[in-house]
PDB file of N, CA and C in Angstrom:
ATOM      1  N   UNK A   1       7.780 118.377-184.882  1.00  0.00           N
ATOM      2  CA  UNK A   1       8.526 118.506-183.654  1.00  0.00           C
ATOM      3  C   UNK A   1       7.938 117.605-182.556  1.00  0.00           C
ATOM      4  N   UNK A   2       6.604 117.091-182.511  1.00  0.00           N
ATOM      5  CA  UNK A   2       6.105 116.989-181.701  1.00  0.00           C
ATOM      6  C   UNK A   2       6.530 115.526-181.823  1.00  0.00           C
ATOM      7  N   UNK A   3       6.420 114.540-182.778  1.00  0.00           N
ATOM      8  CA  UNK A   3       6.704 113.183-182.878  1.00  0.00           C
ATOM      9  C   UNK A   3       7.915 113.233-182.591  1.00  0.00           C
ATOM     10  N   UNK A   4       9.274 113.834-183.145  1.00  0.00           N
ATOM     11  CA  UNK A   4      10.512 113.780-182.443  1.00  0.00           C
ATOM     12  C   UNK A   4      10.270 113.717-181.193  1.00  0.00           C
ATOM     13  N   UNK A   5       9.734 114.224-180.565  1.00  0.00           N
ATOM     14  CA  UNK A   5       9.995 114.855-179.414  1.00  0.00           C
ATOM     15  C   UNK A   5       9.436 113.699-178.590  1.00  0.00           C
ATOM     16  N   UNK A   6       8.706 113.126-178.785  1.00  0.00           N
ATOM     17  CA  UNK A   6       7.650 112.234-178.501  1.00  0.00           C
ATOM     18  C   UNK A   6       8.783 110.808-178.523  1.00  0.00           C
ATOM     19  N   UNK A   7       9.355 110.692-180.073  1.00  0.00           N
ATOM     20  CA  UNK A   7      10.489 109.206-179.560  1.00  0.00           C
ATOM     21  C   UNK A   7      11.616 109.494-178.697  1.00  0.00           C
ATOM     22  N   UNK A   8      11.729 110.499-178.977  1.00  0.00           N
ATOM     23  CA  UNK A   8      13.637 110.599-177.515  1.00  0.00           C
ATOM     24  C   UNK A   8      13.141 110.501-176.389  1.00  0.00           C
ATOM     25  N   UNK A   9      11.684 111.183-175.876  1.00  0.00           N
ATOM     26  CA  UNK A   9      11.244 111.000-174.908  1.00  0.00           C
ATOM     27  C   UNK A   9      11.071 109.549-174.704  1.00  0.00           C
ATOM     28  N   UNK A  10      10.471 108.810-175.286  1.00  0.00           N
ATOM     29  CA  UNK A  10       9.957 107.230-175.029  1.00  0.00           C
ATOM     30  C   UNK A  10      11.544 106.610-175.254  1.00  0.00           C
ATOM     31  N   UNK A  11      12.388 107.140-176.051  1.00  0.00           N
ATOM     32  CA  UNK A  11      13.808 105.963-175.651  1.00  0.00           C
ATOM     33  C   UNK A  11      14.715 106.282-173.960  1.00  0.00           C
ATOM     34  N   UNK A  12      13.870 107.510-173.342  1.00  0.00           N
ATOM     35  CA  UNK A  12      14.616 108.234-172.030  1.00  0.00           C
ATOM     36  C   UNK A  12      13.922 106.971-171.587  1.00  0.00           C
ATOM     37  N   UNK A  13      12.674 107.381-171.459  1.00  0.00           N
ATOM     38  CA  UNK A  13      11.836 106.007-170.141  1.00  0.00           C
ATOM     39  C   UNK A  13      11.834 104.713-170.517  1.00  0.00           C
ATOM     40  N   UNK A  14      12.284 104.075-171.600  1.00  0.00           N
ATOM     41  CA  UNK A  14      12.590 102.853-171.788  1.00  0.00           C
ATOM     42  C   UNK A  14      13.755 102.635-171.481  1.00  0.00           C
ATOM     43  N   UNK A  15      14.811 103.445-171.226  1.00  0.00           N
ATOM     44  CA  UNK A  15      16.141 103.143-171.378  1.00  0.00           C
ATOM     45  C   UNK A  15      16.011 103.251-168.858  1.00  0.00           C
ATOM     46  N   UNK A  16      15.207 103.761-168.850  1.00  0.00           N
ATOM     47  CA  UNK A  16      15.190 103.858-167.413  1.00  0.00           C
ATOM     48  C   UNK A  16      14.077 102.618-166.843  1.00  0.00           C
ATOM     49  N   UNK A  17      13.131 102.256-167.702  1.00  0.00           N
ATOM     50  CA  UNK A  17      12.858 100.434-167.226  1.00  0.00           C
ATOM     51  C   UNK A  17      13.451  99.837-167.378  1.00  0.00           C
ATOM     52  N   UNK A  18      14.402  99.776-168.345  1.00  0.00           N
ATOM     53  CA  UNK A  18      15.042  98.542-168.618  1.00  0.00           C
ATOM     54  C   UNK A  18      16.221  98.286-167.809  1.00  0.00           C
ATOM     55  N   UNK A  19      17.124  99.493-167.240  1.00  0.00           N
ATOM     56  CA  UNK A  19      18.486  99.747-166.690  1.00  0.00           C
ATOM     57  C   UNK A  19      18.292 100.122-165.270  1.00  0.00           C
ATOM     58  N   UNK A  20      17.373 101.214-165.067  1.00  0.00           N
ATOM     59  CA  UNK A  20      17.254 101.878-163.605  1.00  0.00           C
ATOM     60  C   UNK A  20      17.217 101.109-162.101  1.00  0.00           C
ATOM     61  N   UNK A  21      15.987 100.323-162.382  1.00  0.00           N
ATOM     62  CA  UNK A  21      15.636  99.778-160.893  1.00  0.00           C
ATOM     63  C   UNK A  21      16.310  98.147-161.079  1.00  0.00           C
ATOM     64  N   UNK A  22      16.709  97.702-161.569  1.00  0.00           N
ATOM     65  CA  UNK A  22      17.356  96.359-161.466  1.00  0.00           C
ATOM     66  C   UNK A  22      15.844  95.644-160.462  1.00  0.00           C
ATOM     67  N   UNK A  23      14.786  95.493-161.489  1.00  0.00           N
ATOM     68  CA  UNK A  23      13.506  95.349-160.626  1.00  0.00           C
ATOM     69  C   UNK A  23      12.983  95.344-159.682  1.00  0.00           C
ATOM     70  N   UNK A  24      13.831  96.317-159.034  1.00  0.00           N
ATOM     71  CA  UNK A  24      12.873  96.909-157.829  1.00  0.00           C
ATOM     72  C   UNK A  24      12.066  97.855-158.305  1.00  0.00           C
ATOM     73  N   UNK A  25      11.830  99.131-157.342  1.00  0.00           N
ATOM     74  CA  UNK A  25      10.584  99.880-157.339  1.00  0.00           C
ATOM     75  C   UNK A  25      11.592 100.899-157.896  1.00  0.00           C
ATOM     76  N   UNK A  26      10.860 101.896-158.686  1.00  0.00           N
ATOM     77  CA  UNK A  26      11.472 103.465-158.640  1.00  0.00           C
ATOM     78  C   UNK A  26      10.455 104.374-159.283  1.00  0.00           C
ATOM     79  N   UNK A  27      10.991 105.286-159.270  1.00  0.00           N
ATOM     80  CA  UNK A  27       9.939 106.653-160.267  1.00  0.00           C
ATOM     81  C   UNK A  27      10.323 106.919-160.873  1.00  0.00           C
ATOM     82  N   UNK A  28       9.749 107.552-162.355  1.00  0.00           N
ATOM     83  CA  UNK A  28      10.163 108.028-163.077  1.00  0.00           C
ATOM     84  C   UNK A  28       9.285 109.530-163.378  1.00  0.00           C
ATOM     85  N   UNK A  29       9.565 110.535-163.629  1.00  0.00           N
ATOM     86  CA  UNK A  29       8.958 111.469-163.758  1.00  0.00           C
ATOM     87  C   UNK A  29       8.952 112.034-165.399  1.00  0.00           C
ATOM     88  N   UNK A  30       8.214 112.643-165.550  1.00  0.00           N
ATOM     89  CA  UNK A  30       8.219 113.621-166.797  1.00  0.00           C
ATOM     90  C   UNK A  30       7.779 115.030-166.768  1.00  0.00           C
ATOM     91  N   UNK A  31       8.473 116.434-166.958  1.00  0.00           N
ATOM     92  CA  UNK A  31       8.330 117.301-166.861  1.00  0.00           C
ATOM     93  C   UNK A  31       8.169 118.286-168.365  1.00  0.00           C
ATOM     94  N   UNK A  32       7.641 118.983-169.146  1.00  0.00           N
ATOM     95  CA  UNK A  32       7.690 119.636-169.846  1.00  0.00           C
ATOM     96  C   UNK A  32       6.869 121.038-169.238  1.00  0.00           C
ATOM     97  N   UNK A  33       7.877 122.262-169.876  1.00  0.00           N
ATOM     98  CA  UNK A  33       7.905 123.353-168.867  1.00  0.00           C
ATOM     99  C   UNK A  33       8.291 124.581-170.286  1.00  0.00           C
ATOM    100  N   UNK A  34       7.753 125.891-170.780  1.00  0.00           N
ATOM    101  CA  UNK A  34       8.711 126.689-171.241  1.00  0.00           C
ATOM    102  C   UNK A  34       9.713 127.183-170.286  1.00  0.00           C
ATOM    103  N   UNK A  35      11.441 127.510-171.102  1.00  0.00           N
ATOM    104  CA  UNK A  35      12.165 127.759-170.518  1.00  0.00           C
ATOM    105  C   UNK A  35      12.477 129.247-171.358  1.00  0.00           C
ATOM    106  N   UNK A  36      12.141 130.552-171.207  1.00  0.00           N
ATOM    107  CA  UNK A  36      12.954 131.374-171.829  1.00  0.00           C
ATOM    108  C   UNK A  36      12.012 131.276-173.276  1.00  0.00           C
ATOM    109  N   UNK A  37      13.145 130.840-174.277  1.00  0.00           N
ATOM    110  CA  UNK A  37      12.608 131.113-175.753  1.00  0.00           C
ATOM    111  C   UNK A  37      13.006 129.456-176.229  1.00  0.00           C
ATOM    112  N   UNK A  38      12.746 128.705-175.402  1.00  0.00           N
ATOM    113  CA  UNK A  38      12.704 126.994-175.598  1.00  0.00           C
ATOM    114  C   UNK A  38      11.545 125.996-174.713  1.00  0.00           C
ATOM    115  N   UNK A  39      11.498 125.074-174.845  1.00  0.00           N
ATOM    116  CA  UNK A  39      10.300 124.216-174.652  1.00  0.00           C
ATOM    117  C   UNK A  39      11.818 122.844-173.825  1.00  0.00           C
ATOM    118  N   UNK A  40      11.507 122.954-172.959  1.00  0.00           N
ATOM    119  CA  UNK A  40      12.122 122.025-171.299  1.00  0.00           C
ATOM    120  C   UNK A  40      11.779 120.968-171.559  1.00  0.00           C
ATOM    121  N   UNK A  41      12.073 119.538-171.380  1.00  0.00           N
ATOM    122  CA  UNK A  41      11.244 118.539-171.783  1.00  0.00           C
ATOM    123  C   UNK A  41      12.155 117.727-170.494  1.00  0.00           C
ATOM    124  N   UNK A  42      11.694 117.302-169.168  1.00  0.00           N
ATOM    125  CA  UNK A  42      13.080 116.086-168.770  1.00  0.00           C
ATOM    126  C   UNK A  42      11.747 114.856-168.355  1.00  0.00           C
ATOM    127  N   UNK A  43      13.364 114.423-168.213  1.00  0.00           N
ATOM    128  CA  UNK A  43      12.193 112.905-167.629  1.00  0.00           C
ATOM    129  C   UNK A  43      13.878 112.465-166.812  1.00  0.00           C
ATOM    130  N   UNK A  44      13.158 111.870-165.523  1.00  0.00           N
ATOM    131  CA  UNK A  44      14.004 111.634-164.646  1.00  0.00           C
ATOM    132  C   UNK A  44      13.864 110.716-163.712  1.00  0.00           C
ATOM    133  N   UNK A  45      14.509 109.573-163.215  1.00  0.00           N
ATOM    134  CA  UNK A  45      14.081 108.578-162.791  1.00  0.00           C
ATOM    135  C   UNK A  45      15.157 108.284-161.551  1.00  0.00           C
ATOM    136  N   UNK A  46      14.483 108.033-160.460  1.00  0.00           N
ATOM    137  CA  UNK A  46      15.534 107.678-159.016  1.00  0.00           C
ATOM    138  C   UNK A  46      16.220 106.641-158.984  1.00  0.00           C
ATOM    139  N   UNK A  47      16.605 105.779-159.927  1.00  0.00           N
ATOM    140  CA  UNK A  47      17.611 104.580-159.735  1.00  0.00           C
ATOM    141  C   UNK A  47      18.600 105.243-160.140  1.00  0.00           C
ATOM    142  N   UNK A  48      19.432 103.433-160.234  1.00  0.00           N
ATOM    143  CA  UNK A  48      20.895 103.589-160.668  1.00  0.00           C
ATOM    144  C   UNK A  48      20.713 103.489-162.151  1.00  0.00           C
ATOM    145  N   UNK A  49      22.275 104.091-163.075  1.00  0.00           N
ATOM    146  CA  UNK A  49      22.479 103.559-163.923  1.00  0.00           C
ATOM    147  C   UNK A  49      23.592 103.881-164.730  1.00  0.00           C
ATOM    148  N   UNK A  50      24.083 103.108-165.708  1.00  0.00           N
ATOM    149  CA  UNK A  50      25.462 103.363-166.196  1.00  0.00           C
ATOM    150  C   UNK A  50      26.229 104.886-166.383  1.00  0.00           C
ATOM    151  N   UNK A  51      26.738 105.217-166.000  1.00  0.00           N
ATOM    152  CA  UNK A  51      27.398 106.408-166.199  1.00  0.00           C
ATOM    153  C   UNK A  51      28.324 106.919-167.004  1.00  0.00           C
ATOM    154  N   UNK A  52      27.657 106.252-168.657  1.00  0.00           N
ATOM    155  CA  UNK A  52      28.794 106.477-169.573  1.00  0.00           C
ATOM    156  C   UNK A  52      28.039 107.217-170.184  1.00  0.00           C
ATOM    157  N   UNK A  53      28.675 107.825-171.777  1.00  0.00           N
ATOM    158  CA  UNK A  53      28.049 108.073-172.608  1.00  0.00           C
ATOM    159  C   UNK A  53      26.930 107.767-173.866  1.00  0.00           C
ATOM    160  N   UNK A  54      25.931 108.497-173.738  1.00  0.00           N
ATOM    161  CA  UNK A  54      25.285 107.543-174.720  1.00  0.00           C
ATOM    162  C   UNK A  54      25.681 107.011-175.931  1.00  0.00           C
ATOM    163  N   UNK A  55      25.002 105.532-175.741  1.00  0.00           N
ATOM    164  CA  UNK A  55      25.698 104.996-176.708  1.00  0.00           C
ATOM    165  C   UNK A  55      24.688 103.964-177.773  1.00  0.00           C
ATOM    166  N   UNK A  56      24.848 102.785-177.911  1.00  0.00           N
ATOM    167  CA  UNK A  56      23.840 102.062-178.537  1.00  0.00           C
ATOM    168  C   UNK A  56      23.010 103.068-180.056  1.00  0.00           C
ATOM    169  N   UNK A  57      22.032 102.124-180.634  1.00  0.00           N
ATOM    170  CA  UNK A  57      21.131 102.678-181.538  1.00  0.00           C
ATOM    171  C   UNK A  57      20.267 103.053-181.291  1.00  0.00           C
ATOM    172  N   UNK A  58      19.789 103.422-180.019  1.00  0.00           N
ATOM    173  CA  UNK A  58      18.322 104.015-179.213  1.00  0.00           C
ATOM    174  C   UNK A  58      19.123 105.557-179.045  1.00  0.00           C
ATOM    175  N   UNK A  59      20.780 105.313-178.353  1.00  0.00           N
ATOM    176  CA  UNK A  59      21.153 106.532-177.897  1.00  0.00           C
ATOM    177  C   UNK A  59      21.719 107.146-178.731  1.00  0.00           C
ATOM    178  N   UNK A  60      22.088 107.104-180.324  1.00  0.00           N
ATOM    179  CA  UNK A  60      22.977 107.698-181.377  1.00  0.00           C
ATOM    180  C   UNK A  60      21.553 107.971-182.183  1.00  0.00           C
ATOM    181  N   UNK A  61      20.318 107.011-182.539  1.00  0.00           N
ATOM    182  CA  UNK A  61      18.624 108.034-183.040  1.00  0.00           C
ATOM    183  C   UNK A  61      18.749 108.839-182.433  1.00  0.00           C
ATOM    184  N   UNK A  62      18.192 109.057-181.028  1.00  0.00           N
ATOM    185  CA  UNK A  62      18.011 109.975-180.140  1.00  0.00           C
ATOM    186  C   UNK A  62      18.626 111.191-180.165  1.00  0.00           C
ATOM    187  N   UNK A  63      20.195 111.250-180.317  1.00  0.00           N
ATOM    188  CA  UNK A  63      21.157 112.734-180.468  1.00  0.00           C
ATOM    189  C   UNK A  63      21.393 113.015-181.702  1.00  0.00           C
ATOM    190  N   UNK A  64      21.238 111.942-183.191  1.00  0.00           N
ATOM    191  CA  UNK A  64      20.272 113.025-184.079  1.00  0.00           C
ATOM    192  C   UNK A  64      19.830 113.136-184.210  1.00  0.00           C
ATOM    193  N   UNK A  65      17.968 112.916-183.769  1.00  0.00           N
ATOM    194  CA  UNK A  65      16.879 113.748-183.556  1.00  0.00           C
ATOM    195  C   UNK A  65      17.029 115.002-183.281  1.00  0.00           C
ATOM    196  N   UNK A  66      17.328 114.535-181.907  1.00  0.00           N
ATOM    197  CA  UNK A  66      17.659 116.213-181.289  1.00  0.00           C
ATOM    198  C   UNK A  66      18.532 117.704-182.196  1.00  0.00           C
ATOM    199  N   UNK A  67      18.928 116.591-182.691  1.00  0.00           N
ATOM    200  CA  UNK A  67      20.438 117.534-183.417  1.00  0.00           C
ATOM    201  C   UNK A  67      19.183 118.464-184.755  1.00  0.00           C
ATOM    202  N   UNK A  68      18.792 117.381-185.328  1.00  0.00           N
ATOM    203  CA  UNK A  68      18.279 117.976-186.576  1.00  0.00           C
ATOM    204  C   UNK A  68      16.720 118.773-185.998  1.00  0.00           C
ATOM    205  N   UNK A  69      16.915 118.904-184.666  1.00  0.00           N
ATOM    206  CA  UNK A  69      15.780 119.837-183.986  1.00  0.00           C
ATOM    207  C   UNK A  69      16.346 121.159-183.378  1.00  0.00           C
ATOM    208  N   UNK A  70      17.760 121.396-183.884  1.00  0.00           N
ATOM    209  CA  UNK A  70      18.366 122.075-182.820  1.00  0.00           C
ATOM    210  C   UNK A  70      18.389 122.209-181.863  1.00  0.00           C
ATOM    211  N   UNK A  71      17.971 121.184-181.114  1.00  0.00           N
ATOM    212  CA  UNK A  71      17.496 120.950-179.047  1.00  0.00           C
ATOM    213  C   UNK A  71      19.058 120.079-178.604  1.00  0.00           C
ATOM    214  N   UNK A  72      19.291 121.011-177.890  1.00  0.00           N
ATOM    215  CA  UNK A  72      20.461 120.611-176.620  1.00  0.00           C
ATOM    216  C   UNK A  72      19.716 119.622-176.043  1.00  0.00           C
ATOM    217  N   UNK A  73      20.525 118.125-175.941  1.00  0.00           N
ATOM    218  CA  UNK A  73      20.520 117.482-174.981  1.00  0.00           C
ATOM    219  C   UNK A  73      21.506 117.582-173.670  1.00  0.00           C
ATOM    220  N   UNK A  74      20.938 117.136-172.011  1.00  0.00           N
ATOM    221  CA  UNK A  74      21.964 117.004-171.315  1.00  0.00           C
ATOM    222  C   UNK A  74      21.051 115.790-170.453  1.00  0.00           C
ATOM    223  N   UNK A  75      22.815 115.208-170.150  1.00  0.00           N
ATOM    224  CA  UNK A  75      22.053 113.650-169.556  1.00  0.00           C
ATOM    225  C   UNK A  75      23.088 113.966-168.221  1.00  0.00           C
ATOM    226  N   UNK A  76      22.059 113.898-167.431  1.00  0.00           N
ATOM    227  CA  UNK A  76      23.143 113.991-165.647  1.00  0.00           C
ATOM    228  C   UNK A  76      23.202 112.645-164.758  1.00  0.00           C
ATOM    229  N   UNK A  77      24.006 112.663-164.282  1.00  0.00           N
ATOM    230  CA  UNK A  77      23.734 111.265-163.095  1.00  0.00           C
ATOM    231  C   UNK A  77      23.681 111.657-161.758  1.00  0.00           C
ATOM    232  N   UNK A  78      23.037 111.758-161.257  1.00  0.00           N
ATOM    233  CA  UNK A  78      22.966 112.163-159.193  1.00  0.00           C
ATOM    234  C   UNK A  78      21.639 111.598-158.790  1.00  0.00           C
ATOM    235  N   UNK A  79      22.426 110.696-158.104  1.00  0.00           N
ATOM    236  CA  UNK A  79      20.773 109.784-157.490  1.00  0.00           C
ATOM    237  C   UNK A  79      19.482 109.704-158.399  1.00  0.00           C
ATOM    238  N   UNK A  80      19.979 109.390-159.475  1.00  0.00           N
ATOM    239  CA  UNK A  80      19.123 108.554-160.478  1.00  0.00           C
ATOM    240  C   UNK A  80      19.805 109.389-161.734  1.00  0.00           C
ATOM    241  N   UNK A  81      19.005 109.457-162.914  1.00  0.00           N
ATOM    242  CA  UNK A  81      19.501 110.702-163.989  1.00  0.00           C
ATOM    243  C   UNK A  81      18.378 110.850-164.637  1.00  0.00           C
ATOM    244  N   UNK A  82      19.112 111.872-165.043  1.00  0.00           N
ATOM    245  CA  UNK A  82      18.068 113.346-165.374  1.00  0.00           C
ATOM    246  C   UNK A  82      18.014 113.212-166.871  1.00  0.00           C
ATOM    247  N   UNK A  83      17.200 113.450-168.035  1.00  0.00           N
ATOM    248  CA  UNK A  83      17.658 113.709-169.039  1.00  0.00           C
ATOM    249  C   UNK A  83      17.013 114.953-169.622  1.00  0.00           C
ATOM    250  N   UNK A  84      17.491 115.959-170.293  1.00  0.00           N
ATOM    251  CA  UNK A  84      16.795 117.282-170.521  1.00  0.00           C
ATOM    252  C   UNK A  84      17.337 117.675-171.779  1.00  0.00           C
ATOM    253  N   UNK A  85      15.851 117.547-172.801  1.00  0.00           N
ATOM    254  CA  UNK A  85      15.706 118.100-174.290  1.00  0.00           C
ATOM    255  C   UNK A  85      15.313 119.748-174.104  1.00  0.00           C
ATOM    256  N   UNK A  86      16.357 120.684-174.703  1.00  0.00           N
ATOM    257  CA  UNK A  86      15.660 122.014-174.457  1.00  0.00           C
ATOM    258  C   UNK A  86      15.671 122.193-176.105  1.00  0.00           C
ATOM    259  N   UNK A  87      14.339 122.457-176.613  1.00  0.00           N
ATOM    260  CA  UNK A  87      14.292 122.744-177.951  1.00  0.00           C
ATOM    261  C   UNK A  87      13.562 124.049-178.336  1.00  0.00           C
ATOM    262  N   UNK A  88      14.465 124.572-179.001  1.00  0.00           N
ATOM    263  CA  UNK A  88      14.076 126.507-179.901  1.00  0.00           C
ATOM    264  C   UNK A  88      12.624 126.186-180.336  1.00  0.00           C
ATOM    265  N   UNK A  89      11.958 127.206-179.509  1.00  0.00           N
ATOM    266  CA  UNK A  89      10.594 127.742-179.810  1.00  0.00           C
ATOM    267  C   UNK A  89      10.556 127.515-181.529  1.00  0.00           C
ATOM    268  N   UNK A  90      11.064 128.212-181.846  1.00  0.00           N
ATOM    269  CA  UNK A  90      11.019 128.206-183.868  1.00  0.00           C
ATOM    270  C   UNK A  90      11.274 126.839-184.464  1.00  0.00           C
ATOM    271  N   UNK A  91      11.558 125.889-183.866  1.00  0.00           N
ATOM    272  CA  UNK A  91      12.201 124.625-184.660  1.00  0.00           C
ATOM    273  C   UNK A  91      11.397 124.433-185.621  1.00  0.00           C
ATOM    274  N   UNK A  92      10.354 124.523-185.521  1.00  0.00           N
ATOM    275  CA  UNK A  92       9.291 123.849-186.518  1.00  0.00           C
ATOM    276  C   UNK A  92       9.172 124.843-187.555  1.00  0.00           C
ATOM    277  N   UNK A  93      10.273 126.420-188.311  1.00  0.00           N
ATOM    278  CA  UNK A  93       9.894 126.844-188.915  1.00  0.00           C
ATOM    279  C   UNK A  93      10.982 126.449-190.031  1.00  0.00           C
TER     280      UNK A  93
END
């Protein structure tokens, strides 16, 4: 779980250097938190950026990772975007 968890995370913050700040300055944060009977994971960054659906071969790995982890992804856009892996305490059984 932990290496999954570990690449969706690294394709969130690559996908927010490469797209977000159009090389200016920005932040990016990373939060992991228990939520309930799941493990919170976001990473969230104050730029701009496309407001479609994920797409590409970084963003179709990424949602079946998640998938075959049973972890809900949600990707938001409001003054930068948010991305948040919530994955079942048990995945790893």
């Amino acid at each position: 779980m932990a290496v999954v968890t570990g690449l969706i995370v690294n394709e969130w913050v690559t996908n927010a250097l490469q797209h977000a700040f159009d090389g200016g300055p920005g932040q990016i944060s990373i939060d992991v938190a228990m939520h309930s009977d799941r493990l919170r994971v976001t990473v969230v960054d104050d730029g701009g950026a496309d407001k479609g659906p994920v797409s590409g071969q970084g963003g179709n790995l990424m949602m079946s990772l998640a998938k075959a982890m049973r972890a809900e992804v949600t990707i938001t856009y409001q003054a930068g975007t948010r991305c948040t892996l919530m994955i079942p305490i048990d995945a790893e059984s």
